[in-house]
N, C-alpha and C. Protein backbone atom coordinates (compact mmCIF):
# COMPACT_ATOMS: atom_id res chain seq x y z
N UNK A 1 138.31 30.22 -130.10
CA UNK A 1 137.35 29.13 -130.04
C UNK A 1 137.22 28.39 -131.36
N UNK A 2 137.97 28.84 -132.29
CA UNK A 2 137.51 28.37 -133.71
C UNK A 2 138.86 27.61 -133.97
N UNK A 3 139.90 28.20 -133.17
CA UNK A 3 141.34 27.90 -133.76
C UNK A 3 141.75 25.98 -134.00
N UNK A 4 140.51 25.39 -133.73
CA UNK A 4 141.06 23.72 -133.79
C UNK A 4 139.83 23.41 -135.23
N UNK A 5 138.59 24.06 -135.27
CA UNK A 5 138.00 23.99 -136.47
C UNK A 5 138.34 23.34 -137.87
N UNK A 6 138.49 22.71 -138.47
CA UNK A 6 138.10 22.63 -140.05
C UNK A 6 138.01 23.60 -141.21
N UNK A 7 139.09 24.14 -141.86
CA UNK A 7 138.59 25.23 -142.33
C UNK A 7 137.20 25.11 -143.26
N UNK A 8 137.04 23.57 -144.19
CA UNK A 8 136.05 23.42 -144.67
C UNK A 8 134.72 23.87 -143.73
N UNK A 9 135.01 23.56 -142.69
CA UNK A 9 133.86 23.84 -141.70
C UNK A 9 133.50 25.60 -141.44
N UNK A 10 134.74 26.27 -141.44
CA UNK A 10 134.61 27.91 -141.34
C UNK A 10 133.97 28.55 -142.61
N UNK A 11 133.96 27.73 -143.61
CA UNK A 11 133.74 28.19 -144.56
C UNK A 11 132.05 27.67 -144.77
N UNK A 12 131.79 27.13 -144.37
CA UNK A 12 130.45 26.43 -144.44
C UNK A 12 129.32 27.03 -143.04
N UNK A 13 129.79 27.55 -141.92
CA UNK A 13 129.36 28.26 -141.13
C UNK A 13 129.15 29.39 -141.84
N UNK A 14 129.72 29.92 -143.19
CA UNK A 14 130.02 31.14 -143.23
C UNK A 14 128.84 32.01 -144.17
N UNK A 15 128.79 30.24 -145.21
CA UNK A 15 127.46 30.64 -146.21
C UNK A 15 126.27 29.62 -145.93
N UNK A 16 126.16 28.93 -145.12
CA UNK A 16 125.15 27.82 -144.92
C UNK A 16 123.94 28.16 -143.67
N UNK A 17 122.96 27.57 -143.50
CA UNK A 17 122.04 27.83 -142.59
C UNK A 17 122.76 26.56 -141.47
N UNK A 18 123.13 26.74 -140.55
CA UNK A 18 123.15 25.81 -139.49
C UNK A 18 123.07 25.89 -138.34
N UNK A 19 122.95 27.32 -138.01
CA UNK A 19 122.67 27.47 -136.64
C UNK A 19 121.36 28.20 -136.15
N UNK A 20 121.14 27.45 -135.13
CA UNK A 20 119.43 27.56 -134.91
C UNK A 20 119.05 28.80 -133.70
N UNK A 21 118.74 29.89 -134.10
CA UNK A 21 118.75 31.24 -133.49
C UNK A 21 117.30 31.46 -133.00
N UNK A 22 117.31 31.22 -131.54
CA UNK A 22 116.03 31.04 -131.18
C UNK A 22 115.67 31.94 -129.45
N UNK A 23 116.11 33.32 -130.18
CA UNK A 23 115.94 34.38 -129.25
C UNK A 23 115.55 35.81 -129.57
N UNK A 24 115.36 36.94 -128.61
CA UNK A 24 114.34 37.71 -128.92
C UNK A 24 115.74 38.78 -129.01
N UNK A 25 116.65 38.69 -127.69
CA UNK A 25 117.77 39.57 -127.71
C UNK A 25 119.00 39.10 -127.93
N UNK A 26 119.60 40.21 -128.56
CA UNK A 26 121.34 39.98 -128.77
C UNK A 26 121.97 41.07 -128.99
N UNK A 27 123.55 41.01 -128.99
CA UNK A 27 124.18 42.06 -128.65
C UNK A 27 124.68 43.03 -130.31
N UNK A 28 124.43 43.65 -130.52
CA UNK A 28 124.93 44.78 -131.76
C UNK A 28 126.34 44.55 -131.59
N UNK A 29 127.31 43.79 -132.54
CA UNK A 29 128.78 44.09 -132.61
C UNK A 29 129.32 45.61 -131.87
N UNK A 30 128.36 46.54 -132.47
CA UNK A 30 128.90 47.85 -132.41
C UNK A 30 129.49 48.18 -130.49
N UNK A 31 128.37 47.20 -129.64
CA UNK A 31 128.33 47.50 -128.41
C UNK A 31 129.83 47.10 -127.74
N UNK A 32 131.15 45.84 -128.89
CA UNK A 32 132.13 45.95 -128.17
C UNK A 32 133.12 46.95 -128.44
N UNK A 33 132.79 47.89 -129.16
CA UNK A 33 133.34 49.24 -129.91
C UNK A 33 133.29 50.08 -128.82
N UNK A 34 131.82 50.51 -127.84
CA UNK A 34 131.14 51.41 -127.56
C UNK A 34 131.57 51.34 -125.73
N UNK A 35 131.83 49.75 -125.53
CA UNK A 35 131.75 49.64 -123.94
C UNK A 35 132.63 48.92 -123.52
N UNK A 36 133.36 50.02 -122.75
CA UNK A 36 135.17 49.97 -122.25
C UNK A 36 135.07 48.56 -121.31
N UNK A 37 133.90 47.76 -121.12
CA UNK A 37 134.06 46.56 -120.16
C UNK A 37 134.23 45.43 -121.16
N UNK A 38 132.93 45.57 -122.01
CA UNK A 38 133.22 44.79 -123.12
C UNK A 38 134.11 44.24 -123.95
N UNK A 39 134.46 45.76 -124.34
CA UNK A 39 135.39 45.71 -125.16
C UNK A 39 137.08 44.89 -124.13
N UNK A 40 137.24 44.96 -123.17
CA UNK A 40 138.32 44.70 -122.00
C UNK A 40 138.21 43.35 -121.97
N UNK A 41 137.19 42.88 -121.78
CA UNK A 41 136.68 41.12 -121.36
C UNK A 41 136.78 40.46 -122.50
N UNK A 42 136.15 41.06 -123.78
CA UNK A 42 135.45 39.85 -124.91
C UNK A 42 135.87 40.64 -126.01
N UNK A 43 136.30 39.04 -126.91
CA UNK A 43 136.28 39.04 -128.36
C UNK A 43 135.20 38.85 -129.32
N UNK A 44 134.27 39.56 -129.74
CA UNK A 44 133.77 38.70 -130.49
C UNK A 44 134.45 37.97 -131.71
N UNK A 45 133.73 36.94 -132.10
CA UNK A 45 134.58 35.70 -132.77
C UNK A 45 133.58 35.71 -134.40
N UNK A 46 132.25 36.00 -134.30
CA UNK A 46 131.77 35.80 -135.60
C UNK A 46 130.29 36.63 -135.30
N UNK A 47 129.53 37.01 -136.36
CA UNK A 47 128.69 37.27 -136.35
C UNK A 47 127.04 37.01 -136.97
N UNK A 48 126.31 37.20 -137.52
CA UNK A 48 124.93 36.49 -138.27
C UNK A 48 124.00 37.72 -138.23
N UNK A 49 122.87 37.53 -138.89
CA UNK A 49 122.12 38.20 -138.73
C UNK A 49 119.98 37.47 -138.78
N UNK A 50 119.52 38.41 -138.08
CA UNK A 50 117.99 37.72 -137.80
C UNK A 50 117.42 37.80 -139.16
N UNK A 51 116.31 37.35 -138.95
CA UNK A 51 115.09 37.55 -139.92
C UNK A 51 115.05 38.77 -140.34
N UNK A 52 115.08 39.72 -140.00
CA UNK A 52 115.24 41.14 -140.16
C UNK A 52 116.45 41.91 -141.03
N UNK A 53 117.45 40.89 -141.06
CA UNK A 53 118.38 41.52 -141.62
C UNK A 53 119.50 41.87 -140.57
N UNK A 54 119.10 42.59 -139.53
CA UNK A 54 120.02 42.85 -138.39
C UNK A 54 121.34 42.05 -137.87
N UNK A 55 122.70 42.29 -137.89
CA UNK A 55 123.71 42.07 -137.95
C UNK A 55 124.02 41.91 -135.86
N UNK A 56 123.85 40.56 -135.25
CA UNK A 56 124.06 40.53 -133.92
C UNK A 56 125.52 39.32 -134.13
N UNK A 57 125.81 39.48 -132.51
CA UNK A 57 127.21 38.79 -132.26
C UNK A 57 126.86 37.67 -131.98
N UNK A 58 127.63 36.48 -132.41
CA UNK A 58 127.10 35.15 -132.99
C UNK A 58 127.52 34.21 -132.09
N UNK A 59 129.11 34.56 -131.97
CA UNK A 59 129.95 34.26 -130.71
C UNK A 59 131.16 35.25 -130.25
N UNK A 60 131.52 34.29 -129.16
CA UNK A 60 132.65 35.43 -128.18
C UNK A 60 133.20 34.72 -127.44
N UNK A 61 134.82 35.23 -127.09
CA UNK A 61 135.13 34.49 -126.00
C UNK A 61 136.11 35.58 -125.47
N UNK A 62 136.02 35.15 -123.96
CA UNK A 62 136.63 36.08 -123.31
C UNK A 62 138.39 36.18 -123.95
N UNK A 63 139.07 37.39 -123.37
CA UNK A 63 140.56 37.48 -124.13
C UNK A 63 141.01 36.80 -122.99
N UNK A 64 141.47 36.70 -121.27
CA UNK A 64 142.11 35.93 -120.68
C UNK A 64 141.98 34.69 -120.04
N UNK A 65 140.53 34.54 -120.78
CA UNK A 65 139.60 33.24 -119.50
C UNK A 65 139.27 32.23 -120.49
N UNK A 66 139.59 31.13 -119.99
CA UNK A 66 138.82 29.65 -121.03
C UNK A 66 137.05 29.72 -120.84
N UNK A 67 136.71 31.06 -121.62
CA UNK A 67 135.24 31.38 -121.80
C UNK A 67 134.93 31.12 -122.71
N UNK A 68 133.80 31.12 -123.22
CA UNK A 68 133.17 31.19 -124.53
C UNK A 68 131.50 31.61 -125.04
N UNK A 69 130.92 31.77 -125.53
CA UNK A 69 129.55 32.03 -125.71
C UNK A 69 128.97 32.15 -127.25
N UNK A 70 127.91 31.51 -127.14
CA UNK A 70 127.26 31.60 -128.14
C UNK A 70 125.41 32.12 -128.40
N UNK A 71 125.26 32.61 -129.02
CA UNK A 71 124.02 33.21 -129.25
C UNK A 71 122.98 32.62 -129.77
N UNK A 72 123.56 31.06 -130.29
CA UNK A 72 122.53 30.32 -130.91
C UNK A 72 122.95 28.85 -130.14
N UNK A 73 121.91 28.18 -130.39
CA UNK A 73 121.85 26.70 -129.73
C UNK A 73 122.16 25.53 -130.36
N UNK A 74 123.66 25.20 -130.04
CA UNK A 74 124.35 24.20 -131.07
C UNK A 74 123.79 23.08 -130.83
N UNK A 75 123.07 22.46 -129.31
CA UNK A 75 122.58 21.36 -128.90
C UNK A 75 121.06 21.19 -129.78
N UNK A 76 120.33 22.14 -130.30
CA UNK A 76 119.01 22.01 -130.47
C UNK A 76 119.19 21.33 -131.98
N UNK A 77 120.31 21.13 -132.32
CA UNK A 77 120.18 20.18 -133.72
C UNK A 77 119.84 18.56 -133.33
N UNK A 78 120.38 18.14 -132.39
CA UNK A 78 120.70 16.38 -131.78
C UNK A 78 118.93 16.42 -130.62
N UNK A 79 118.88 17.55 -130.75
CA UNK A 79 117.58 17.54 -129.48
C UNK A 79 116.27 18.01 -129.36
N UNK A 80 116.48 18.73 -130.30
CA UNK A 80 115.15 19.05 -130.63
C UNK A 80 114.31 18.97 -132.11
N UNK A 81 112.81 17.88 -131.81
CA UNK A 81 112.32 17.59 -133.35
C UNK A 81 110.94 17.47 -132.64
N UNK A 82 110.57 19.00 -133.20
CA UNK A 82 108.93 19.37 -132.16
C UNK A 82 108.52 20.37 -133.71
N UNK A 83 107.37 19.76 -133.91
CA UNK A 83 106.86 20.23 -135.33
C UNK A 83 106.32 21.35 -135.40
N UNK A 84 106.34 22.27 -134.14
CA UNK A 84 105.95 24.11 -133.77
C UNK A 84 107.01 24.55 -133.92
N UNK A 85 108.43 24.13 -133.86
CA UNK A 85 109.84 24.54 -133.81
C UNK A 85 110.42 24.61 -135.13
N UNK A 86 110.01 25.06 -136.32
CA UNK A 86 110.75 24.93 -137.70
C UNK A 86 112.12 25.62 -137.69
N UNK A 87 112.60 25.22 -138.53
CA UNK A 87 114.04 26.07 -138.89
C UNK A 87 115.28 25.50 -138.60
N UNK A 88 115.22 24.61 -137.78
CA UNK A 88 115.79 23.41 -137.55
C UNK A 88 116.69 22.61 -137.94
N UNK A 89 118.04 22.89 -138.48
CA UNK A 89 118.70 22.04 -140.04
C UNK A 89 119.34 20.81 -138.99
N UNK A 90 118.60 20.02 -139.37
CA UNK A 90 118.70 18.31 -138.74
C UNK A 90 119.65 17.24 -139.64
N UNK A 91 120.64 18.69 -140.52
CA UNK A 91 121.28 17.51 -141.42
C UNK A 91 122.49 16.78 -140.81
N UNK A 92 123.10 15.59 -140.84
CA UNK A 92 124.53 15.10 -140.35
C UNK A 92 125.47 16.02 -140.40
N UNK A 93 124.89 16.85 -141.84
CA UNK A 93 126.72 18.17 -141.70
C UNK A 93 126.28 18.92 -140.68
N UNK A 94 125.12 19.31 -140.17
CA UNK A 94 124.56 20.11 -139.13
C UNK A 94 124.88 19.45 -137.71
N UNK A 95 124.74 18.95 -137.56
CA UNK A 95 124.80 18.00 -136.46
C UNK A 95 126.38 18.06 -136.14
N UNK A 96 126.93 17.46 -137.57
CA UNK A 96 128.88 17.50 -136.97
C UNK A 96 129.14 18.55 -136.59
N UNK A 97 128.57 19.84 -137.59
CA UNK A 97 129.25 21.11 -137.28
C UNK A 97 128.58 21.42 -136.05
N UNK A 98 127.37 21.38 -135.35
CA UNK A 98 127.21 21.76 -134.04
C UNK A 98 127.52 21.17 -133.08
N UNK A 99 128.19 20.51 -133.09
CA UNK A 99 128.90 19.39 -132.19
C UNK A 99 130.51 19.88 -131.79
N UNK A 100 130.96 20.32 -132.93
CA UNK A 100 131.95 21.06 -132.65
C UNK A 100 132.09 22.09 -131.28
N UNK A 101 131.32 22.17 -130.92
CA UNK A 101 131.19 23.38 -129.85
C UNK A 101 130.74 22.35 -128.64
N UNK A 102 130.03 21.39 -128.54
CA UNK A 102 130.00 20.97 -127.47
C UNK A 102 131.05 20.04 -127.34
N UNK A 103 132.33 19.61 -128.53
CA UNK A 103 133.36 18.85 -127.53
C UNK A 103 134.24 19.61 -127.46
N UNK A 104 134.42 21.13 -127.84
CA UNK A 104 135.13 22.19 -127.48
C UNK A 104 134.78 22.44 -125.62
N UNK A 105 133.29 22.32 -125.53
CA UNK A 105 132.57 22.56 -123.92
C UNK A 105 133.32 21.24 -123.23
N UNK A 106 133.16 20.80 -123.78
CA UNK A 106 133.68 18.92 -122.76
C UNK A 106 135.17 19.66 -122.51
N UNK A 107 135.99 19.73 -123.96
CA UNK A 107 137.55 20.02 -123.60
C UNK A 107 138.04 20.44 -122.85
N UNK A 108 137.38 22.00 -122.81
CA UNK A 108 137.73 23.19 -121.85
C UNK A 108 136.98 22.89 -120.32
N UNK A 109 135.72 22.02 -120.06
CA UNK A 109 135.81 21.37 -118.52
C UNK A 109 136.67 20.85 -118.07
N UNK A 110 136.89 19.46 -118.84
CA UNK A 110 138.25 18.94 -118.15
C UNK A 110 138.99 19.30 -118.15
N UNK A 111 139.57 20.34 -119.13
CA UNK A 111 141.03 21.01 -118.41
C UNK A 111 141.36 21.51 -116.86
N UNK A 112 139.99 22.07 -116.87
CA UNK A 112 139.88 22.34 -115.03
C UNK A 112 140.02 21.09 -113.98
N UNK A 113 140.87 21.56 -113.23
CA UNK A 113 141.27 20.65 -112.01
C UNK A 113 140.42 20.87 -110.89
N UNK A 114 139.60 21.33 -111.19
CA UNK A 114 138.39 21.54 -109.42
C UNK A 114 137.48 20.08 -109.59
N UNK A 115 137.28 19.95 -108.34
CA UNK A 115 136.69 18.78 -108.37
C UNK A 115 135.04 19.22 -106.98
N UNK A 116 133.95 18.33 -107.78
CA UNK A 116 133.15 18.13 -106.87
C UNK A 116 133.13 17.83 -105.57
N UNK A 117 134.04 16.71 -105.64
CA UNK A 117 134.01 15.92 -104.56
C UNK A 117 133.96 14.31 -104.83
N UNK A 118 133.95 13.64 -103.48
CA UNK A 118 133.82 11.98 -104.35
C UNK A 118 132.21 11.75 -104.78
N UNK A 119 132.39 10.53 -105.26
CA UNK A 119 131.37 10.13 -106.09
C UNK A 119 129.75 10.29 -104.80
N UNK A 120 130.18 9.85 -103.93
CA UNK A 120 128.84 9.43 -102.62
C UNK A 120 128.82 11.13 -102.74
N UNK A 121 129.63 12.20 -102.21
CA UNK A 121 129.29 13.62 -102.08
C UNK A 121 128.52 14.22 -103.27
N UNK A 122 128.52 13.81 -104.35
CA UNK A 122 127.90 13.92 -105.40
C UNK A 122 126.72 13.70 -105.99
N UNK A 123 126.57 12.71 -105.29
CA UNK A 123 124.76 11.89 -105.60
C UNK A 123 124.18 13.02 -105.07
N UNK A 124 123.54 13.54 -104.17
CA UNK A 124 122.23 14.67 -103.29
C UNK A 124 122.46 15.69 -104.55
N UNK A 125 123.56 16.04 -105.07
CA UNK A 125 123.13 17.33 -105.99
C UNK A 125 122.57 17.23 -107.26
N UNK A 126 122.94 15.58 -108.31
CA UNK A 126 122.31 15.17 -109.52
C UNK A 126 121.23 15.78 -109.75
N UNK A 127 120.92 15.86 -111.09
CA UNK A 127 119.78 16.25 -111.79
C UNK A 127 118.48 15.43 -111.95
N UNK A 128 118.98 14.21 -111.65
CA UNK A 128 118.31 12.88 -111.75
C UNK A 128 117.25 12.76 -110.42
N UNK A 129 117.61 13.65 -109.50
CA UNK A 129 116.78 13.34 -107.98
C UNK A 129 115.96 14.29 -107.76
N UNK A 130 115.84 15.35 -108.77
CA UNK A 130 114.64 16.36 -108.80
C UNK A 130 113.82 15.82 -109.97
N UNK A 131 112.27 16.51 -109.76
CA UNK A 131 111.57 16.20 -110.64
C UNK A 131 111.33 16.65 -111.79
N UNK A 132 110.96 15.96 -113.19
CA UNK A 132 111.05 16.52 -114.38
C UNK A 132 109.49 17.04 -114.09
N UNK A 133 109.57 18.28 -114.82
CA UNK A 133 108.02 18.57 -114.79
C UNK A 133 108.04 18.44 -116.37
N UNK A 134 106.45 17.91 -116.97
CA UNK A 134 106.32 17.86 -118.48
C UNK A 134 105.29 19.39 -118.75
N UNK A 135 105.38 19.65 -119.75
CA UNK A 135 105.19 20.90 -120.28
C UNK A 135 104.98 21.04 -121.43
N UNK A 136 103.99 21.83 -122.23
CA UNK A 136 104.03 22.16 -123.68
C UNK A 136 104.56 23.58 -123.95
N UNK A 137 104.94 24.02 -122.98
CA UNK A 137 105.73 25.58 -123.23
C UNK A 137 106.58 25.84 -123.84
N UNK A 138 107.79 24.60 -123.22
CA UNK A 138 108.78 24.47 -123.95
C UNK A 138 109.24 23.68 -124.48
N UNK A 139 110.36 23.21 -124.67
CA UNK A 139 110.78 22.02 -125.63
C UNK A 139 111.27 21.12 -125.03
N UNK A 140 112.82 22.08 -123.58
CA UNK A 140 113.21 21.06 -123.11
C UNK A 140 113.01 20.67 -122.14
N UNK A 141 113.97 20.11 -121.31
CA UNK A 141 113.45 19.79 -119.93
C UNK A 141 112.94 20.54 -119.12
N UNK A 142 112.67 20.57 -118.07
CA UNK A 142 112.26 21.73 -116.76
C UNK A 142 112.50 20.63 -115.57
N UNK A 143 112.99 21.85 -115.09
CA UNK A 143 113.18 20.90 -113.54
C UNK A 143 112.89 21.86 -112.35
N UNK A 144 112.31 21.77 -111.42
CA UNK A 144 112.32 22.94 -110.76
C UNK A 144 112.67 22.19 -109.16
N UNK A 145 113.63 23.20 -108.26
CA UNK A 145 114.37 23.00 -107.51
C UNK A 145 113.73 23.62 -106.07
């Protein structure tokens, strides 16, 4: 997942604050050591650690599948600016470098040849025809179905 990267950029993921880690659980490296499924399916690719010090898996991608995963939220740099939410690095190098991952997400869609359907079969399922509910819970959207 890294292999089209910038090395300036690997290197700046490596000592810089830019990714915005905004969860309670994550996986201990040690667990793709420990679990014969894990370890079978997934690479991990990099790692980080919390407030705590604690050393969790940062990203991963599967070894035979155009998978990928990440543990932190590359979108919440371009999307989120809510003044309860600190930690936030809203800089342009932040922004390019988390961006990286979502036109890696675009890439690896279109490579896939499955299709929805035509455009008219498509309208009833949009996101656009359910309702946004507004909320102070969270940050982003909600939609409920």
């Amino acid at each position: 997942m890294f292999c089209q990267l910038d090395e300036s950029f690997v290197s700046e993921f490596q000592t810089g604050n830019y990714t915005y880690n905004a969860h309670k659980f994550s996986i201990d490296p040690k667990k793709f050591e420990t679990d014969e499924k894990m370890k079978e399916f997934w690479t991990y690719t990099s790692t980080s650690k919390d407030g705590n010090g604690r050393e969790f898996v940062a990203t991963m991608e599967a070894k035979n599948y155009p998978i990928f995963g990440t543990q932190f939220h590359p979108e919440k740099t371009t999307q989120i600016f809510y003044e309860k939410r600190g930690g936030i690095n809203h800089s342009w190098q932040s922004i390019k470098m988390n961006r990286y991952f979502a036109d890696l997400f675009v890439q690896m869609a279109r490579a896939n040849t499955n299709s929805f359907g035509t455009y008219e079969e498509t309208q009833p399922y949009l996101i656009q025809n359910f309702d946004l509910v507004p909320t102070t819970l969270y940050e982003g959207d909600v939609y409920i179905f």
